[in-house]
C-alpha atoms as a PDB file:
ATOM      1  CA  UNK A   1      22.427  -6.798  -5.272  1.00  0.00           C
ATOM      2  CA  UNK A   2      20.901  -3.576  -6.388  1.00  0.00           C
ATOM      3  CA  UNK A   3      16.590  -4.178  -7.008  1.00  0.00           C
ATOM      4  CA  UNK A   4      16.000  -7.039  -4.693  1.00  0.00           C
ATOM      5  CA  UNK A   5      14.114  -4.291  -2.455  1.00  0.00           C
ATOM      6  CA  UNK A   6      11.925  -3.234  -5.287  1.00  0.00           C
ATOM      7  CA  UNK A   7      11.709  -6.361  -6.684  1.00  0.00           C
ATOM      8  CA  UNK A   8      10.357  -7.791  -3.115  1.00  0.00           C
ATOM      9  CA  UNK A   9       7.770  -4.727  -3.095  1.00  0.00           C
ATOM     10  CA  UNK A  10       6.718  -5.357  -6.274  1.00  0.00           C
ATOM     11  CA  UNK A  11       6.222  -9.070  -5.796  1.00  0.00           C
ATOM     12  CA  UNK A  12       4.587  -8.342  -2.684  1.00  0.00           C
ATOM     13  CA  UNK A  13       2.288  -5.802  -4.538  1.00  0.00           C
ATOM     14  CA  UNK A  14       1.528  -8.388  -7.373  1.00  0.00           C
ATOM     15  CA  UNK A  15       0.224 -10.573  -4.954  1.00  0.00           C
ATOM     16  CA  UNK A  16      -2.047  -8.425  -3.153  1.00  0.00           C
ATOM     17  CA  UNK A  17      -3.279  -7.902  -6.735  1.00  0.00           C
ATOM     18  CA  UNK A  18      -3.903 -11.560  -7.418  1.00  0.00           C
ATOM     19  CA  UNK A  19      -5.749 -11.871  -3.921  1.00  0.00           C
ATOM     20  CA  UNK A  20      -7.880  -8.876  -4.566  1.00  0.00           C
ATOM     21  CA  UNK A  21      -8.925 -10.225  -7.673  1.00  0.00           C
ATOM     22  CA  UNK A  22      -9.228 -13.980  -6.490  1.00  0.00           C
ATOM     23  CA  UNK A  23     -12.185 -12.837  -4.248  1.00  0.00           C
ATOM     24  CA  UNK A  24     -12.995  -9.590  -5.533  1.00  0.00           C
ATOM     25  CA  UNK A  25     -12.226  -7.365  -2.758  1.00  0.00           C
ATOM     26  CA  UNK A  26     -11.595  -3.855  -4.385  1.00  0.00           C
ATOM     27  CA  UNK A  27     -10.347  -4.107  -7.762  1.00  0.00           C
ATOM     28  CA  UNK A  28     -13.170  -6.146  -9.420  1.00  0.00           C
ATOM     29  CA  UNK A  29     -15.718  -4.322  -7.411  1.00  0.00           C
ATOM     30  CA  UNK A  30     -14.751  -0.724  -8.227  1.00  0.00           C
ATOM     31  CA  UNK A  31     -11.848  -0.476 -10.301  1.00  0.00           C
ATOM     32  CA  UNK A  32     -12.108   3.384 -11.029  1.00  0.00           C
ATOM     33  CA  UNK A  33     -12.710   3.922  -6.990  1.00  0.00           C
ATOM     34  CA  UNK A  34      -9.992   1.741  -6.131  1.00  0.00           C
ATOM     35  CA  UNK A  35      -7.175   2.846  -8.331  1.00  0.00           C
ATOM     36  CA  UNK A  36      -8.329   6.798  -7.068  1.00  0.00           C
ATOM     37  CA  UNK A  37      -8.266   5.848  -3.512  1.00  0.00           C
ATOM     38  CA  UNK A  38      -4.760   4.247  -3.861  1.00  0.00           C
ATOM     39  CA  UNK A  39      -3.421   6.735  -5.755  1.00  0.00           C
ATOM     40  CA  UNK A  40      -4.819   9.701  -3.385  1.00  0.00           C
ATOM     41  CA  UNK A  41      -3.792   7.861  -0.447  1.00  0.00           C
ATOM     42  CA  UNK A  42       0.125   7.463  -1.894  1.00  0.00           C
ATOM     43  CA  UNK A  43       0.323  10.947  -2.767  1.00  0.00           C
ATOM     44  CA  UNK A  44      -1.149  11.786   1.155  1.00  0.00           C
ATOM     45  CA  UNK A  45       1.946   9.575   1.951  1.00  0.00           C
ATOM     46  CA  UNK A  46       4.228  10.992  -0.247  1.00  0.00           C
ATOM     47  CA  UNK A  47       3.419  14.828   1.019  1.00  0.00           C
ATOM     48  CA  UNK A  48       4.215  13.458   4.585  1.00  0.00           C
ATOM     49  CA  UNK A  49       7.326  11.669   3.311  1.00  0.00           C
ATOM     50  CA  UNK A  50       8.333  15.046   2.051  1.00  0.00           C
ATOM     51  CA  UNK A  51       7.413  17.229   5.508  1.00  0.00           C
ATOM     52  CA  UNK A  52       9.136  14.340   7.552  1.00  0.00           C
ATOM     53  CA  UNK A  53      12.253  15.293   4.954  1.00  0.00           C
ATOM     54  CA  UNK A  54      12.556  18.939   4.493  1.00  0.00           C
ATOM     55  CA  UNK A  55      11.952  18.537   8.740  1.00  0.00           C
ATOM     56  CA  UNK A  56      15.042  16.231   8.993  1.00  0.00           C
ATOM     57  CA  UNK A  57      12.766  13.777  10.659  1.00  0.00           C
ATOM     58  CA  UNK A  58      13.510  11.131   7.399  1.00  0.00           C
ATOM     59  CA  UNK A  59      16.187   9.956   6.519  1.00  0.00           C
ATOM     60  CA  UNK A  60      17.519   7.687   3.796  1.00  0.00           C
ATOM     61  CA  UNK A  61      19.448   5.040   4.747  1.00  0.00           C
ATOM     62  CA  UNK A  62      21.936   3.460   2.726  1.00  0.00           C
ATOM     63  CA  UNK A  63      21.740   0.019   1.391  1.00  0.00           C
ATOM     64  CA  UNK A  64      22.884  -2.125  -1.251  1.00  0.00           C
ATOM     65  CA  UNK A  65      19.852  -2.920  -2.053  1.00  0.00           C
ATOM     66  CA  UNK A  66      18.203  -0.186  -3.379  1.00  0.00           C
ATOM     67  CA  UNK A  67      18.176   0.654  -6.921  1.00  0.00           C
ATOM     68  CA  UNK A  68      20.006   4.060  -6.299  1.00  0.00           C
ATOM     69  CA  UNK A  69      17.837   6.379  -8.018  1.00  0.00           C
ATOM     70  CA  UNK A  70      16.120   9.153  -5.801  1.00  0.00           C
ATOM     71  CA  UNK A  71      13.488  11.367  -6.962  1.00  0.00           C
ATOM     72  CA  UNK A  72      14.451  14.043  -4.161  1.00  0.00           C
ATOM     73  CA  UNK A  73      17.400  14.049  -1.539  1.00  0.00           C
ATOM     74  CA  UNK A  74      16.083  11.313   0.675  1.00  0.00           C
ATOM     75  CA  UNK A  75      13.654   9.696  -1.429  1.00  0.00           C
ATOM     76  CA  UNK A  76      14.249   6.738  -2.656  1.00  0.00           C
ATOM     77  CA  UNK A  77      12.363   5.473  -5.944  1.00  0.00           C
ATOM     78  CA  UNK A  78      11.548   2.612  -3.147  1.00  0.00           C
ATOM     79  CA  UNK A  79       9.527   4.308  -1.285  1.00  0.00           C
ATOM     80  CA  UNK A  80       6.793   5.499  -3.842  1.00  0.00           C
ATOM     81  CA  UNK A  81       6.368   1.572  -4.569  1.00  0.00           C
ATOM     82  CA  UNK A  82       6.157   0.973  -1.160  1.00  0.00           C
ATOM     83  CA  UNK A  83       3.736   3.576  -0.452  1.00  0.00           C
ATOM     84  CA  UNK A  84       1.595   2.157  -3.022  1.00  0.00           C
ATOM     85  CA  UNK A  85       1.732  -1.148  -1.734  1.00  0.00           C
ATOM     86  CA  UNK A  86       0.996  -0.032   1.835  1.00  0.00           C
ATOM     87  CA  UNK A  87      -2.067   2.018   0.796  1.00  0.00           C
ATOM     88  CA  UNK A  88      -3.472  -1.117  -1.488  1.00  0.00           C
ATOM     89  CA  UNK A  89      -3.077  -3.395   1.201  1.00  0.00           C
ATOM     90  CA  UNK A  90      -4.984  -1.193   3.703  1.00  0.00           C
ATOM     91  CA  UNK A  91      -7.288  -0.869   0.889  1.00  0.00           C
ATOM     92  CA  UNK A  92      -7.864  -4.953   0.529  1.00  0.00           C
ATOM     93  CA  UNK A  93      -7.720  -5.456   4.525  1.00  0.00           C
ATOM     94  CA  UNK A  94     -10.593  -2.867   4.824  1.00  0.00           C
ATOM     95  CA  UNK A  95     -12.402  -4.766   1.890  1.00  0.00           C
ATOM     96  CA  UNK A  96     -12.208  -7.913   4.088  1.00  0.00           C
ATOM     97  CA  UNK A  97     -12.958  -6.530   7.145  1.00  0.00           C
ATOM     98  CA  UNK A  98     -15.920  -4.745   5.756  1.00  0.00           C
ATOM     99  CA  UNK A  99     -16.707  -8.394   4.042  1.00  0.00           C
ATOM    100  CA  UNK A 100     -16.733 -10.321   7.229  1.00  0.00           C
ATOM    101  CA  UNK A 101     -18.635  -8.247   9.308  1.00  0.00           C
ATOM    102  CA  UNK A 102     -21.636  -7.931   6.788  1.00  0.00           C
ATOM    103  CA  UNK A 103     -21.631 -12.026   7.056  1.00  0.00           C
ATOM    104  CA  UNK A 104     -21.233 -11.960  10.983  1.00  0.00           C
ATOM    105  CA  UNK A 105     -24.511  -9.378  10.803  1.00  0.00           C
ATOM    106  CA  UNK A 106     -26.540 -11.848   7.975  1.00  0.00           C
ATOM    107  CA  UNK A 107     -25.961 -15.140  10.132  1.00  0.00           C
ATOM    108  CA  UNK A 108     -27.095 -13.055  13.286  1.00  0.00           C
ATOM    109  CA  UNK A 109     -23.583 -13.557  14.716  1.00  0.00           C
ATOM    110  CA  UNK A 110     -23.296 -11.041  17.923  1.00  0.00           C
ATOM    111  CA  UNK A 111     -19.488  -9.048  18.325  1.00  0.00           C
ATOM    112  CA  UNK A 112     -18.053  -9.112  21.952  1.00  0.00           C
ATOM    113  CA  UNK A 113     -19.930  -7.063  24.228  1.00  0.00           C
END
Protein backbone atom coordinates (compact mmCIF):
# COMPACT_ATOMS: atom_id res chain seq x y z
CA UNK A 1 0.00 0.00 0.00
CA UNK A 2 1.97 2.83 -1.45
CA UNK A 3 1.73 6.27 1.27
CA UNK A 4 1.09 4.51 4.49
CA UNK A 5 4.87 5.58 5.34
CA UNK A 6 4.20 9.18 4.60
CA UNK A 7 0.96 9.12 5.74
CA UNK A 8 2.31 7.69 9.31
CA UNK A 9 5.03 10.64 9.23
CA UNK A 10 2.69 13.02 8.54
CA UNK A 11 0.23 11.94 11.20
CA UNK A 12 2.98 11.69 13.49
CA UNK A 13 4.08 15.29 12.51
CA UNK A 14 0.42 16.63 12.92
CA UNK A 15 0.47 15.57 16.27
CA UNK A 16 3.57 16.99 17.46
CA UNK A 17 1.88 20.10 16.02
CA UNK A 18 -1.25 19.79 18.10
CA UNK A 19 0.98 19.14 21.31
CA UNK A 20 3.16 22.09 20.62
CA UNK A 21 0.31 24.19 20.37
CA UNK A 22 -1.76 22.56 23.31
CA UNK A 23 0.95 23.93 25.73
CA UNK A 24 2.73 26.31 23.73
CA UNK A 25 6.07 24.89 23.48
CA UNK A 26 7.63 26.44 20.24
CA UNK A 27 5.13 27.30 17.78
CA UNK A 28 2.92 29.73 19.81
CA UNK A 29 5.94 31.13 21.47
CA UNK A 30 8.03 32.01 18.40
CA UNK A 31 6.50 31.03 15.32
CA UNK A 32 9.02 32.88 12.93
CA UNK A 33 12.07 31.25 15.18
CA UNK A 34 10.56 27.99 15.15
CA UNK A 35 9.62 27.42 11.58
CA UNK A 36 13.59 28.87 10.76
CA UNK A 37 15.10 26.53 13.16
CA UNK A 38 13.17 23.53 11.67
CA UNK A 39 13.68 24.36 8.41
CA UNK A 40 17.63 25.06 8.90
CA UNK A 41 17.94 22.04 10.86
CA UNK A 42 16.17 19.73 7.84
CA UNK A 43 18.25 21.19 5.29
CA UNK A 44 21.57 20.39 7.86
CA UNK A 45 19.95 16.86 7.58
CA UNK A 46 19.32 16.81 4.16
CA UNK A 47 23.16 17.95 3.20
CA UNK A 48 24.25 14.90 5.38
CA UNK A 49 21.64 12.67 3.74
CA UNK A 50 23.28 13.69 0.54
CA UNK A 51 27.25 13.16 1.75
CA UNK A 52 26.10 9.77 3.38
CA UNK A 53 24.74 9.15 -0.51
CA UNK A 54 27.19 10.34 -3.00
CA UNK A 55 29.65 8.30 -0.11
CA UNK A 56 27.61 5.06 -0.62
CA UNK A 57 27.11 5.08 3.08
CA UNK A 58 22.93 5.48 2.35
CA UNK A 59 21.10 3.55 0.85
CA UNK A 60 17.47 3.33 -0.17
CA UNK A 61 15.77 0.47 0.61
CA UNK A 62 12.94 -0.81 -1.16
CA UNK A 63 9.50 -1.01 0.18
CA UNK A 64 6.04 -1.10 -0.75
CA UNK A 65 5.35 1.41 1.17
CA UNK A 66 6.84 4.29 -0.04
CA UNK A 67 5.24 6.56 -2.39
CA UNK A 68 7.97 5.91 -5.12
CA UNK A 69 8.96 9.28 -5.99
CA UNK A 70 12.72 10.24 -5.27
CA UNK A 71 14.05 13.61 -5.48
CA UNK A 72 17.72 12.17 -6.09
CA UNK A 73 18.97 8.45 -6.54
CA UNK A 74 18.46 7.34 -2.98
CA UNK A 75 16.25 9.85 -1.68
CA UNK A 76 13.13 9.13 -1.05
CA UNK A 77 10.36 12.01 -0.92
CA UNK A 78 10.06 10.14 2.70
CA UNK A 79 12.81 11.19 4.03
CA UNK A 80 12.49 15.09 3.70
CA UNK A 81 9.10 14.56 5.79
CA UNK A 82 10.83 12.63 8.09
CA UNK A 83 13.60 14.91 8.53
CA UNK A 84 11.20 17.53 9.29
CA UNK A 85 9.47 15.65 11.75
CA UNK A 86 12.68 14.57 13.51
CA UNK A 87 14.02 18.15 13.73
CA UNK A 88 10.39 19.49 15.15
CA UNK A 89 10.30 16.96 17.62
CA UNK A 90 13.82 17.72 18.93
CA UNK A 91 12.62 21.16 18.68
CA UNK A 92 9.36 20.49 21.15
CA UNK A 93 11.48 17.98 23.49
CA UNK A 94 14.05 20.84 24.00
CA UNK A 95 11.01 23.25 24.63
CA UNK A 96 9.97 20.86 27.45
CA UNK A 97 13.06 20.17 28.79
CA UNK A 98 13.96 23.78 28.91
CA UNK A 99 10.21 24.17 30.53
CA UNK A 100 10.76 21.79 33.34
CA UNK A 101 13.92 22.75 34.49
CA UNK A 102 12.99 26.55 34.85
CA UNK A 103 10.04 25.08 37.29
CA UNK A 104 12.51 22.60 39.11
CA UNK A 105 14.83 26.04 39.63
CA UNK A 106 11.45 28.37 40.77
CA UNK A 107 10.22 25.67 43.42
CA UNK A 108 13.96 25.44 44.65
CA UNK A 109 13.98 21.79 43.49
CA UNK A 110 17.89 20.59 43.62
CA UNK A 111 19.12 18.09 40.32
CA UNK A 112 21.16 14.95 41.40
CA UNK A 113 24.42 15.77 42.65
Amino acid sequence: MPGIYLGAILFSLAGMIAIDVKYSLALRVAPLRTTLTVLIATAFFLVWDAVGILTGVFVKGESPLFVGVELAPHLPLEEVFFLLFLSYLSLVLFAVFERRARARVRAGIRGRA
